[in-house]
N, C-alpha and C. Protein backbone atom coordinates (compact mmCIF):
# COMPACT_ATOMS: atom_id res chain seq x y z
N UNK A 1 95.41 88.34 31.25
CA UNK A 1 94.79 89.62 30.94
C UNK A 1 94.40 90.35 32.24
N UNK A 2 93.90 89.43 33.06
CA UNK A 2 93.44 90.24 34.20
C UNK A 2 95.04 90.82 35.26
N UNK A 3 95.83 89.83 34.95
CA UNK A 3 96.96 90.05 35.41
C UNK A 3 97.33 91.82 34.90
N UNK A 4 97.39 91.90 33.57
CA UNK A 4 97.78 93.60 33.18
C UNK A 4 96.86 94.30 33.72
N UNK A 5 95.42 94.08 33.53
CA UNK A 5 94.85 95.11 34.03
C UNK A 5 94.76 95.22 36.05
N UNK A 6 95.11 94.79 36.14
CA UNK A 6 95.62 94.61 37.50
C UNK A 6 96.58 95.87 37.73
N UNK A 7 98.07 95.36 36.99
CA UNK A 7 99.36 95.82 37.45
C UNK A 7 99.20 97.42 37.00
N UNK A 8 98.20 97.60 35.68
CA UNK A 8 97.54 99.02 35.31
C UNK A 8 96.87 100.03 36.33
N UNK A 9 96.11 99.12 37.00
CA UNK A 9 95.05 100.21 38.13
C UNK A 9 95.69 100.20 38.96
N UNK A 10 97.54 99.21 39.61
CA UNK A 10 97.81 99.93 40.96
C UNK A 10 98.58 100.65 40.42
N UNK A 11 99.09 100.26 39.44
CA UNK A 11 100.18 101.33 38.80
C UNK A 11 99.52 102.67 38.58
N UNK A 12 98.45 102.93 38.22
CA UNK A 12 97.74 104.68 38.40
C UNK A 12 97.78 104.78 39.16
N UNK A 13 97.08 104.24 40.41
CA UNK A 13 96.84 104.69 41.50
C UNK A 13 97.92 104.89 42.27
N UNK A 14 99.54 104.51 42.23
CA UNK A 14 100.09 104.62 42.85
C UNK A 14 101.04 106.04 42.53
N UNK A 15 100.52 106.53 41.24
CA UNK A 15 101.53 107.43 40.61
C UNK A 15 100.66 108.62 40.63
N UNK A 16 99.04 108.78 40.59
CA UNK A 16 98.35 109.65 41.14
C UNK A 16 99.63 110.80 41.65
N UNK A 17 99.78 111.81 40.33
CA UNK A 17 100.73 113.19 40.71
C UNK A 17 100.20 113.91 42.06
N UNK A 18 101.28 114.27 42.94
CA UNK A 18 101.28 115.32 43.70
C UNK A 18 101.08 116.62 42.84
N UNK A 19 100.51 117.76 43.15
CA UNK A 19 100.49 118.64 41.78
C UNK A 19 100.53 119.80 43.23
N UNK A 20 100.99 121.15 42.23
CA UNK A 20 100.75 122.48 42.95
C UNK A 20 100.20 123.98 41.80
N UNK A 21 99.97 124.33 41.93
CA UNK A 21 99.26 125.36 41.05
C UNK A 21 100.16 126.62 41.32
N UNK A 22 101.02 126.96 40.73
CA UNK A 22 102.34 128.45 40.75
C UNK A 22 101.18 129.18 39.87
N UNK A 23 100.48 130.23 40.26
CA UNK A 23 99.56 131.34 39.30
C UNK A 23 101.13 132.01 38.49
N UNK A 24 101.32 132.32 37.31
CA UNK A 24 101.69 133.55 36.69
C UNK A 24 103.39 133.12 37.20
N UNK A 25 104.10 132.21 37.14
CA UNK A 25 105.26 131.66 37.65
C UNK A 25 106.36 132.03 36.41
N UNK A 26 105.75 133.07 35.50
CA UNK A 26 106.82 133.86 34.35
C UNK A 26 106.39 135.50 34.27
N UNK A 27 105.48 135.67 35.42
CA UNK A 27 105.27 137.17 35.56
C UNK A 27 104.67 137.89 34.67
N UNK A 28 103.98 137.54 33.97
CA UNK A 28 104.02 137.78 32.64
C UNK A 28 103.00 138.70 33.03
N UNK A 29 101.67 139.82 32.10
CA UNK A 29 100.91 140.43 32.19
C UNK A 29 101.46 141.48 33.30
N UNK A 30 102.57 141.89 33.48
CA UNK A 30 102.89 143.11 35.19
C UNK A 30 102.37 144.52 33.80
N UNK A 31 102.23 144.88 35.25
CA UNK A 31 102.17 146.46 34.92
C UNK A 31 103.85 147.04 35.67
N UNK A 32 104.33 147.26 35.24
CA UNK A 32 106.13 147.95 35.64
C UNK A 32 105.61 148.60 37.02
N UNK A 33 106.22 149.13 37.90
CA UNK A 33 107.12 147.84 38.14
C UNK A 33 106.91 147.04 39.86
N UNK A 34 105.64 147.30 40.28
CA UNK A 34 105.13 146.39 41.00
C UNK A 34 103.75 145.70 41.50
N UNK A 35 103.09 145.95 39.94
CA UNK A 35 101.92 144.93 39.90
C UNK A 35 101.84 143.72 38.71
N UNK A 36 101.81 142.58 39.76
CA UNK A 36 102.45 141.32 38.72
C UNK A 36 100.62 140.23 38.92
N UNK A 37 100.11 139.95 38.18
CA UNK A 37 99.01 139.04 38.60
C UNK A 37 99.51 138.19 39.31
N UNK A 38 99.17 137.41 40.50
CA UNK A 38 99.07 136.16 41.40
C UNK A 38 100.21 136.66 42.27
N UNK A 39 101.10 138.03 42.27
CA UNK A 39 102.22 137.70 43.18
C UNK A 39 102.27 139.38 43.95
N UNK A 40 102.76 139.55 45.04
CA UNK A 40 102.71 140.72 46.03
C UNK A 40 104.12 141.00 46.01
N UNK A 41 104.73 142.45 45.67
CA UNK A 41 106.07 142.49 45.61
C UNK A 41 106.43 143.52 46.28
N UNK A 42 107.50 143.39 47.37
CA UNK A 42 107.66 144.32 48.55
C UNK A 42 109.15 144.78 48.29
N UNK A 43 109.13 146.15 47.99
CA UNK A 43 110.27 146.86 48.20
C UNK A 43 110.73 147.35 49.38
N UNK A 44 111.81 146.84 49.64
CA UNK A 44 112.41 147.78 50.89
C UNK A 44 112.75 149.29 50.78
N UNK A 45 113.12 149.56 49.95
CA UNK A 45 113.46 150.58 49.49
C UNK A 45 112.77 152.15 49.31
N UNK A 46 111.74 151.42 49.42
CA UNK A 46 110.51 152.54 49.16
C UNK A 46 110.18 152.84 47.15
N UNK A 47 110.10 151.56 46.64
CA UNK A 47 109.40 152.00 45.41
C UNK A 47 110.92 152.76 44.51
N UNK A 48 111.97 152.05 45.47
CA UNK A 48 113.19 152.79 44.33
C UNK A 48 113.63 151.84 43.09
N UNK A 49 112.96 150.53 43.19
CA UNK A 49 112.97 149.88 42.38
C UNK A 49 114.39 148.94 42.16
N UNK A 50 114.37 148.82 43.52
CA UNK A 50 115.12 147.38 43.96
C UNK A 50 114.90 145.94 43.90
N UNK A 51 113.61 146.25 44.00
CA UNK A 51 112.94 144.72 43.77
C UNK A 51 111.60 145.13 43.06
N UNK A 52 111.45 144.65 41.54
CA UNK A 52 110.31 144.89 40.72
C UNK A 52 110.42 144.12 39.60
N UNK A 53 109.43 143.79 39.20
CA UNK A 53 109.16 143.39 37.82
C UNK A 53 109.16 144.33 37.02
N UNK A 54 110.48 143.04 35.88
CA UNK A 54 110.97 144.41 34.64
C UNK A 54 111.19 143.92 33.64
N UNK A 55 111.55 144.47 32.27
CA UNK A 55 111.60 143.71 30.90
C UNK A 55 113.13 144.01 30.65
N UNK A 56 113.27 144.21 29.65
CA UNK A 56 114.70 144.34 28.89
C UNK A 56 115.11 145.81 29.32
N UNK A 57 114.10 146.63 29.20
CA UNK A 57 114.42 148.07 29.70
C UNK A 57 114.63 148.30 30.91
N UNK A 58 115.57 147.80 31.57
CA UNK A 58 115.71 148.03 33.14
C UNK A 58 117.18 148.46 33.18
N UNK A 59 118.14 147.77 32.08
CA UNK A 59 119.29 148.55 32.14
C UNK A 59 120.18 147.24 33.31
N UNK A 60 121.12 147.40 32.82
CA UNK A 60 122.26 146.50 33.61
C UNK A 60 122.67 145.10 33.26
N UNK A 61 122.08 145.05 32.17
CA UNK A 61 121.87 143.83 30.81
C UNK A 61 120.47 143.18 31.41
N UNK A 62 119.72 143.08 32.13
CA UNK A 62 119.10 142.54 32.79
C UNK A 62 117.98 142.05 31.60
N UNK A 63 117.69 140.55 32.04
CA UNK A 63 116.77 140.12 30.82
C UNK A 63 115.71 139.61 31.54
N UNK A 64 114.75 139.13 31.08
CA UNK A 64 114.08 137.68 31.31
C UNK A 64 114.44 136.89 30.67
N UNK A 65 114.30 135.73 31.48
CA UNK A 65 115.00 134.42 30.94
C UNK A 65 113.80 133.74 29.51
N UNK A 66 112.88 133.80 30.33
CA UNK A 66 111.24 133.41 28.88
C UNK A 66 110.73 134.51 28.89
N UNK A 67 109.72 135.29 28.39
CA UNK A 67 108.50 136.02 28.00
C UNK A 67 109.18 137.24 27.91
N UNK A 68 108.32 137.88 28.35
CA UNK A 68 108.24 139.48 28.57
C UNK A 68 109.08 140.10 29.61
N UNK A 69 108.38 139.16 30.93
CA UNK A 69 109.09 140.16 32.50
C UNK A 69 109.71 139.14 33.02
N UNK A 70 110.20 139.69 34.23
CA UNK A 70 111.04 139.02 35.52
C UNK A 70 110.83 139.53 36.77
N UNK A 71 111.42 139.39 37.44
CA UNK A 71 111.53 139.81 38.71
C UNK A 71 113.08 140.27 38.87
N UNK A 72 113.09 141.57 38.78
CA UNK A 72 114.54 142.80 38.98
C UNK A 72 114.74 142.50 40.58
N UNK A 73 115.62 141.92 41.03
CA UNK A 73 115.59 141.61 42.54
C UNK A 73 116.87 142.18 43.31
N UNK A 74 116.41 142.82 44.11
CA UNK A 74 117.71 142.94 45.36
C UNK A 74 116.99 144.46 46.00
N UNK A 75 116.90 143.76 47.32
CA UNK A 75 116.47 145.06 48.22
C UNK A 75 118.56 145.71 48.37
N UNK A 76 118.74 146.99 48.80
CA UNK A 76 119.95 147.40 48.84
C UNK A 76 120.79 147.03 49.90
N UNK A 77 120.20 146.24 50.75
CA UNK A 77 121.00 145.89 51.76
C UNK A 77 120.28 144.42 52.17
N UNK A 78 121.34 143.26 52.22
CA UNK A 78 121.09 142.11 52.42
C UNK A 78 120.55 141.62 53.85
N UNK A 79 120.23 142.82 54.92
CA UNK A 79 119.38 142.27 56.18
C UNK A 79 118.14 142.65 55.96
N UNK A 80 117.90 143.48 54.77
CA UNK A 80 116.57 144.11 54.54
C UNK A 80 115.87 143.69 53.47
N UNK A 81 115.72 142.27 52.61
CA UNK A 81 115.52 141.52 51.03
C UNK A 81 114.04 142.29 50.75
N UNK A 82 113.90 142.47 49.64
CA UNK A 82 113.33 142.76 48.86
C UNK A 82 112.12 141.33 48.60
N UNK A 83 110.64 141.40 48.87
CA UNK A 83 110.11 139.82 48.62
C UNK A 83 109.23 139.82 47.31
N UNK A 84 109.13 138.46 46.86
CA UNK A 84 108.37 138.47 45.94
C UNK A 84 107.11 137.32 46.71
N UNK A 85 105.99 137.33 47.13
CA UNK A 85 105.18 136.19 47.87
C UNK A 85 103.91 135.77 46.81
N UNK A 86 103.69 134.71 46.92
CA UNK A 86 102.50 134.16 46.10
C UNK A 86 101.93 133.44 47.43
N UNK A 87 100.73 133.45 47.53
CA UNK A 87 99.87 132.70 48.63
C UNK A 87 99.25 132.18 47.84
N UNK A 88 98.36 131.33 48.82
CA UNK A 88 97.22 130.54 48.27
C UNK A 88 97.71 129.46 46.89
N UNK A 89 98.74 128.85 47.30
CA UNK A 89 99.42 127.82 46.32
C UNK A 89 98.59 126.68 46.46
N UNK A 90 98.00 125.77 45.47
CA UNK A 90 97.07 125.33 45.96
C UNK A 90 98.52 123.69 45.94
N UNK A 91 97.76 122.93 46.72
CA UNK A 91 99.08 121.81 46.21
C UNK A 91 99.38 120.91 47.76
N UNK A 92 98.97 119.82 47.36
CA UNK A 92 99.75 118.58 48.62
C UNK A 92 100.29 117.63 48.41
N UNK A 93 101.40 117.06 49.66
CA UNK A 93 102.05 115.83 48.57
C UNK A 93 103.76 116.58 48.64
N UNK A 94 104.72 115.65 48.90
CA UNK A 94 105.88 115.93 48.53
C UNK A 94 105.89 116.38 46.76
N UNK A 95 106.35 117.58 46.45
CA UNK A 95 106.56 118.22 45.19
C UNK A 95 107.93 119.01 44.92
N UNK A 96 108.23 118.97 43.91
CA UNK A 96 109.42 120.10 43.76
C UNK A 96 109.19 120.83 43.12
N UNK A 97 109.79 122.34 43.90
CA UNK A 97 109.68 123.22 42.98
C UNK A 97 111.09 123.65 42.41
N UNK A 98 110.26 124.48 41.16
CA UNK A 98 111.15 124.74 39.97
C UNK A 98 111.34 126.20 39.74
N UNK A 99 112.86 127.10 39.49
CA UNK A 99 112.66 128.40 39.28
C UNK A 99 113.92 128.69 38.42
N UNK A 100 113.92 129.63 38.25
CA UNK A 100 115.58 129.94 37.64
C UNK A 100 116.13 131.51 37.72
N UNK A 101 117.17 131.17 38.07
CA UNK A 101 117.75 132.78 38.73
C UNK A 101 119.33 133.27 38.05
N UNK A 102 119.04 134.25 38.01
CA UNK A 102 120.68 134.77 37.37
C UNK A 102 121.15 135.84 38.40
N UNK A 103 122.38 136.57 38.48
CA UNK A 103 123.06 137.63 38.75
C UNK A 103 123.95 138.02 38.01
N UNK A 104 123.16 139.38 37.73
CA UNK A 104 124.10 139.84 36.91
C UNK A 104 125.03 141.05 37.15
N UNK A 105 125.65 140.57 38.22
CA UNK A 105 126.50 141.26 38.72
C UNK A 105 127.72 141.88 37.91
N UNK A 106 127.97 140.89 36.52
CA UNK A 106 128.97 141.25 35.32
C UNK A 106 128.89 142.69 35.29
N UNK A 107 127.34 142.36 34.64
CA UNK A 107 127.34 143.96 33.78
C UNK A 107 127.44 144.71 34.30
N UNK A 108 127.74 145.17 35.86
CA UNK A 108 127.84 146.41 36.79
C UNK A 108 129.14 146.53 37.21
N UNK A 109 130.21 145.72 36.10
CA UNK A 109 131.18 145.96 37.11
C UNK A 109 132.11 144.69 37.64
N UNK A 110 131.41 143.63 38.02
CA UNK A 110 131.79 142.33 38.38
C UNK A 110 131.88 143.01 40.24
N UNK A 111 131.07 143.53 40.60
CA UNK A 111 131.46 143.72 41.91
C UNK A 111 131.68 142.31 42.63
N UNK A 112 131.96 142.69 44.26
CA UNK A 112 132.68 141.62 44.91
C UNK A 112 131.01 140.71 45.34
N UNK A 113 131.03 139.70 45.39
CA UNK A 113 129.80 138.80 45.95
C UNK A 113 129.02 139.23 47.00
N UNK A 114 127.70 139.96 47.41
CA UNK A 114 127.44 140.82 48.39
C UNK A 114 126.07 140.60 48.06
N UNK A 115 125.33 139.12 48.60
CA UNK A 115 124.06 139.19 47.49
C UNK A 115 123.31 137.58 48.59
N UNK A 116 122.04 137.96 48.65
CA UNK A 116 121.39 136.49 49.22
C UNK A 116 120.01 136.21 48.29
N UNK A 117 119.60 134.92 48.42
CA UNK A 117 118.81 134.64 48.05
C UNK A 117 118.32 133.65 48.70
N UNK A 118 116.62 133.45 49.09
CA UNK A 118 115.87 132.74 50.18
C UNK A 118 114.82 132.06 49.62
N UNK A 119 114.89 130.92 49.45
CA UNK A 119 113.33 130.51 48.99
C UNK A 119 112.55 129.75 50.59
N UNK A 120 111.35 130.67 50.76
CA UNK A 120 110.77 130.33 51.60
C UNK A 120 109.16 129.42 51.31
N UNK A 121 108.85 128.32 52.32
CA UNK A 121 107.51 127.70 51.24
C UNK A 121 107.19 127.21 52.91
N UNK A 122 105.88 127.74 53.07
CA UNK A 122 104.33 128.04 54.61
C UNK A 122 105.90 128.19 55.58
N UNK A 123 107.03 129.53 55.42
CA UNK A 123 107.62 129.80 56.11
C UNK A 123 108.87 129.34 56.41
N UNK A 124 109.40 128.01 56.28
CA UNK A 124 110.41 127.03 56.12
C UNK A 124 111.17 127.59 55.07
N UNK A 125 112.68 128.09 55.04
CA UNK A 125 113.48 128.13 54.11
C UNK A 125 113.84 126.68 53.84
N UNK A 126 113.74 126.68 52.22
CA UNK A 126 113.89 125.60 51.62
C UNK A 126 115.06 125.71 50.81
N UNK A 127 115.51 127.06 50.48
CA UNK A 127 116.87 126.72 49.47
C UNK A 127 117.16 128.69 50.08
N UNK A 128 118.38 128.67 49.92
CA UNK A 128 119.47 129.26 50.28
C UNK A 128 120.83 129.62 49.21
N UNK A 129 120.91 130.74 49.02
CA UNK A 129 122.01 131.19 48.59
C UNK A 129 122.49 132.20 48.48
N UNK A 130 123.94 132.50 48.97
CA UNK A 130 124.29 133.55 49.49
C UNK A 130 125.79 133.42 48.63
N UNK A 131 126.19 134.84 48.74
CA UNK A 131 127.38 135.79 47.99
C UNK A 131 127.89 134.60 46.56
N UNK A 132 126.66 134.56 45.97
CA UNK A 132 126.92 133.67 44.41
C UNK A 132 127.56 134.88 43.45
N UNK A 133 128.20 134.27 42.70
CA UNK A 133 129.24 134.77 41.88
C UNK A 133 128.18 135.18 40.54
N UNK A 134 128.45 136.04 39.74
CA UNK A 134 127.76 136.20 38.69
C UNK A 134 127.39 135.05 37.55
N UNK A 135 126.47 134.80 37.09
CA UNK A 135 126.20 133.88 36.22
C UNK A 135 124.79 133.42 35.46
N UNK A 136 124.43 133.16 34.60
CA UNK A 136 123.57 133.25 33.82
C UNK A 136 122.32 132.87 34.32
N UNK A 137 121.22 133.03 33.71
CA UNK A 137 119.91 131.79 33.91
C UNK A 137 119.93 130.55 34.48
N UNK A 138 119.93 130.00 35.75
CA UNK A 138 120.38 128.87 36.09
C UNK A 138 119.74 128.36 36.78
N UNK A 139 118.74 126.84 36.23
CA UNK A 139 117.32 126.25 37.19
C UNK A 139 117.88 125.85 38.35
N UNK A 140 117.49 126.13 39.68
CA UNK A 140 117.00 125.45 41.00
C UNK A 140 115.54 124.42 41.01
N UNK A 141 116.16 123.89 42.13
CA UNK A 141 115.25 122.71 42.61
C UNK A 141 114.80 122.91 43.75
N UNK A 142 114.01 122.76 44.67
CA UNK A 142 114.00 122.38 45.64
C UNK A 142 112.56 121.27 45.97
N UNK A 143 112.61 120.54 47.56
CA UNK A 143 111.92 119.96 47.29
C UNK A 143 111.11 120.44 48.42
N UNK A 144 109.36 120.49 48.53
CA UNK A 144 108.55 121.11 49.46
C UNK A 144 107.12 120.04 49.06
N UNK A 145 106.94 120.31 50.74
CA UNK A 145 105.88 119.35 51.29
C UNK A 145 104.37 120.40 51.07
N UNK A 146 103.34 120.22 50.11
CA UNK A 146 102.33 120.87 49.72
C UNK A 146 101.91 120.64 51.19
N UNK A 147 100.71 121.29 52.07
CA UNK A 147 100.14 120.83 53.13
C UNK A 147 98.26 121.83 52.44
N UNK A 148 98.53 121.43 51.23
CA UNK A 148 96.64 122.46 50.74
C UNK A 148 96.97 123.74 50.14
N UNK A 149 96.96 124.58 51.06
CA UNK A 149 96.94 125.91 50.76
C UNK A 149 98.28 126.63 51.25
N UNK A 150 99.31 126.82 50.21
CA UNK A 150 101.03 126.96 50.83
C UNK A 150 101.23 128.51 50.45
N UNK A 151 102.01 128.70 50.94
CA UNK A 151 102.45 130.44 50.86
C UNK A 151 103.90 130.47 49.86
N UNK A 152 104.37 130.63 49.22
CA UNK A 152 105.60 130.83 48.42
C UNK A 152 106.06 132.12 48.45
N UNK A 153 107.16 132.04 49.12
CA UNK A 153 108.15 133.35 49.03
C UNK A 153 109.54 133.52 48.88
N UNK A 154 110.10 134.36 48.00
CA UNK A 154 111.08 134.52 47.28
C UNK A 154 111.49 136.08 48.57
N UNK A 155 113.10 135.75 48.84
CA UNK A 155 113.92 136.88 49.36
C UNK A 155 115.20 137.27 48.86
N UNK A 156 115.09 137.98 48.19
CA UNK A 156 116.38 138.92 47.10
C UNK A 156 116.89 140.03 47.73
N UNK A 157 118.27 140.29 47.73
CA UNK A 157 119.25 141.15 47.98
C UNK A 157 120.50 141.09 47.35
N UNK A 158 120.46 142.09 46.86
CA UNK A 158 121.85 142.09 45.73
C UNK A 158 122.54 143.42 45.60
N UNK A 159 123.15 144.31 46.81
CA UNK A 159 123.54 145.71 46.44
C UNK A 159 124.77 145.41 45.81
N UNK A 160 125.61 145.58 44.76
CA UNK A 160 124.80 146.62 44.32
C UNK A 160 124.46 146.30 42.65
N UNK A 161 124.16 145.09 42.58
CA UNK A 161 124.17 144.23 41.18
C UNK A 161 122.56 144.14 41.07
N UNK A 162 122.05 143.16 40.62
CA UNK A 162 120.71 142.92 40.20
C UNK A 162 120.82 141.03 40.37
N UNK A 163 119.74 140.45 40.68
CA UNK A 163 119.47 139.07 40.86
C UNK A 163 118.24 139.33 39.65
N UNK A 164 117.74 138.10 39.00
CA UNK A 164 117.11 137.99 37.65
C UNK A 164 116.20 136.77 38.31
N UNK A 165 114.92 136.30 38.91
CA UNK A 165 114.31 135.62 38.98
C UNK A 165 113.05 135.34 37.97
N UNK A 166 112.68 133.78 37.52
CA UNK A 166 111.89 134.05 36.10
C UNK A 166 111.81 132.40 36.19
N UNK A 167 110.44 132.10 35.61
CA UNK A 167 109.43 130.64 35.03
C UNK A 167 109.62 129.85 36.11
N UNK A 168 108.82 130.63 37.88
CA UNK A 168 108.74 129.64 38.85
C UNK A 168 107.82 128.43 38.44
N UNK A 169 107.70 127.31 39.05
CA UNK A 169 106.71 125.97 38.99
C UNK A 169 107.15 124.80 39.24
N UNK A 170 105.97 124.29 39.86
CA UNK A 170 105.71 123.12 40.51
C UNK A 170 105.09 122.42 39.27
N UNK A 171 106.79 121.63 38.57
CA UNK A 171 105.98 120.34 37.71
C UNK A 171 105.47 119.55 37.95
N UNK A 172 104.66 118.96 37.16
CA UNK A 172 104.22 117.54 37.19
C UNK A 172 104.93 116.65 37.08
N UNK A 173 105.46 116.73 37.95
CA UNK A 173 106.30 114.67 38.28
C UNK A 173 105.15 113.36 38.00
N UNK A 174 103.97 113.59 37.98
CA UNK A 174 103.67 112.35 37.94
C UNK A 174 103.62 111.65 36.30
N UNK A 175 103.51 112.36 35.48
CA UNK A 175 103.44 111.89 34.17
C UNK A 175 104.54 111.10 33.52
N UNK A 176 105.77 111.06 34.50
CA UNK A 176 106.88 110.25 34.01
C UNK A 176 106.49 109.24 34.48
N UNK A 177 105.83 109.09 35.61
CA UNK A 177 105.08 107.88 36.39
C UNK A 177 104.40 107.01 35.65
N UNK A 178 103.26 107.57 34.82
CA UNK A 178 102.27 107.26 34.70
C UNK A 178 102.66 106.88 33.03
N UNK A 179 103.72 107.24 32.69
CA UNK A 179 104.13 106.62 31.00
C UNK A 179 104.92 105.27 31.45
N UNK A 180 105.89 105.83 32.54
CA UNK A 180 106.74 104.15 32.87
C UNK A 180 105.41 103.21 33.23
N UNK A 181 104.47 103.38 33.50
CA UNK A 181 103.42 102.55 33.81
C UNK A 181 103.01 102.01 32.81
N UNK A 182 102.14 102.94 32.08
CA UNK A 182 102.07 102.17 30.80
C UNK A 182 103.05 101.43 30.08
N UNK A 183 104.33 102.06 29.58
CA UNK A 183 104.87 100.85 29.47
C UNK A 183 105.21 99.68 29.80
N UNK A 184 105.04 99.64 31.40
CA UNK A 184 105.52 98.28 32.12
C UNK A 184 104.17 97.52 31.57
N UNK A 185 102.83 98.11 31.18
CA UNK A 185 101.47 97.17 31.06
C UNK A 185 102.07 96.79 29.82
N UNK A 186 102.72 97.64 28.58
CA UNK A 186 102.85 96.77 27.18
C UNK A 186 104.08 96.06 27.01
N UNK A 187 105.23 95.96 27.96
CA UNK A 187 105.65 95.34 28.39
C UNK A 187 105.10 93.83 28.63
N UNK A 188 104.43 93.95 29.55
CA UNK A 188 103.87 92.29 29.81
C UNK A 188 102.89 91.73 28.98
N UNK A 189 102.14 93.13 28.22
CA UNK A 189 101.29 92.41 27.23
C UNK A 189 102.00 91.59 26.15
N UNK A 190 103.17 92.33 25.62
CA UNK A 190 104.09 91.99 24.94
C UNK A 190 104.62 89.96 25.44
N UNK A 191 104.55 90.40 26.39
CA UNK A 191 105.49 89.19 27.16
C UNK A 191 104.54 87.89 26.73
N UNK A 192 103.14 88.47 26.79
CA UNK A 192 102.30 86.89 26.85
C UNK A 192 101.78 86.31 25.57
N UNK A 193 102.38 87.41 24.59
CA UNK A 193 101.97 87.07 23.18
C UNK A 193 103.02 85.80 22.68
């Protein structure tokens, strides 16, 4: 008995989640088309609405992938991106983050590939992608080192199509941890019956 409760308390303690706090990581509550709660959204463009949070009414099939809004992304020229930044991420601990992005370059046309995308986290590009082909809602991963208080920033450029960013977050990895744990305890309880 003391044996399980043993293999129980290192097993929590060892699975103790890394966690990060994404405020508003589906945009949800914006006022059109660049006040989003928890996030700062910089047009290059001057407010022409290259890069903004938008719903179904934006035109160019453009959706959100969950809720209400998104993030309508692409400054008009790919040396000049369009940002979306969240600061004050609270979060330490190797974590991955989670987002999902489309281009919908179809509905305009199928123009030729002319499009970047930057995920930046306390400044470090962490994921990268450049002249992607049109295609639906599609989750990214990446993986980032929390150090407390992290900066998250998103860099979009897409002339002359639209990029679709939508339901950023930093899951909880540890809860797969912390169930294989428990089971390994009824596991052995199992074992000594």
């Amino acid at each position: 008995c003391l044996l399980v409760l043993a293999m129980f308390a290192i097993g929590f303690a060892a699975v103790t989640p890394a966690q990060a706090d994404v405020v508003n990581g589906g945009f949800e509550g914006a006022t059109p088309y660049y006040t989003v709660p928890g996030w700062t959204i910089t047009d290059p463009d001057g407010n022409a609405g290259a890069t903004s949070v938008c719903n179904t009414g934006c035109g160019y099939g453009f959706t959100p992938h969950t809720g209400q809004f998104a993030i309508w992304g692409g400054g008009a020229n790919t040396n000049n991106p369009g940002t979306v930044v969240q600061q004050n991420v609270e979060g330490t601990g190797p974590l991955t983050l989670s987002f999902w992005l489309a281009n919908f370059d179809s509905s305009v046309g199928n123009f030729a590939p002319n499009n970047s995308f930057n995920v930046l986290w306390n400044g470090v590009s962490v994921f990268t992608l450049n002249n992607s082909a049109s295609q639906p809602y599609t989750q990214y991963l990446a993986s980032v080192t929390g150090t407390g208080t992290n900066t998250l920033r998103f860099e979009l450029a897409n002339p002359p199509g639209v990029l679709g960013l939508d339901d950023v977050s930093v899951p909880d990895g540890g809860m797969t941890m912390m169930l294989l744990g428990a089971a390994l305890v009824g596991i052995e309880t199992l074992r000594r019956r």
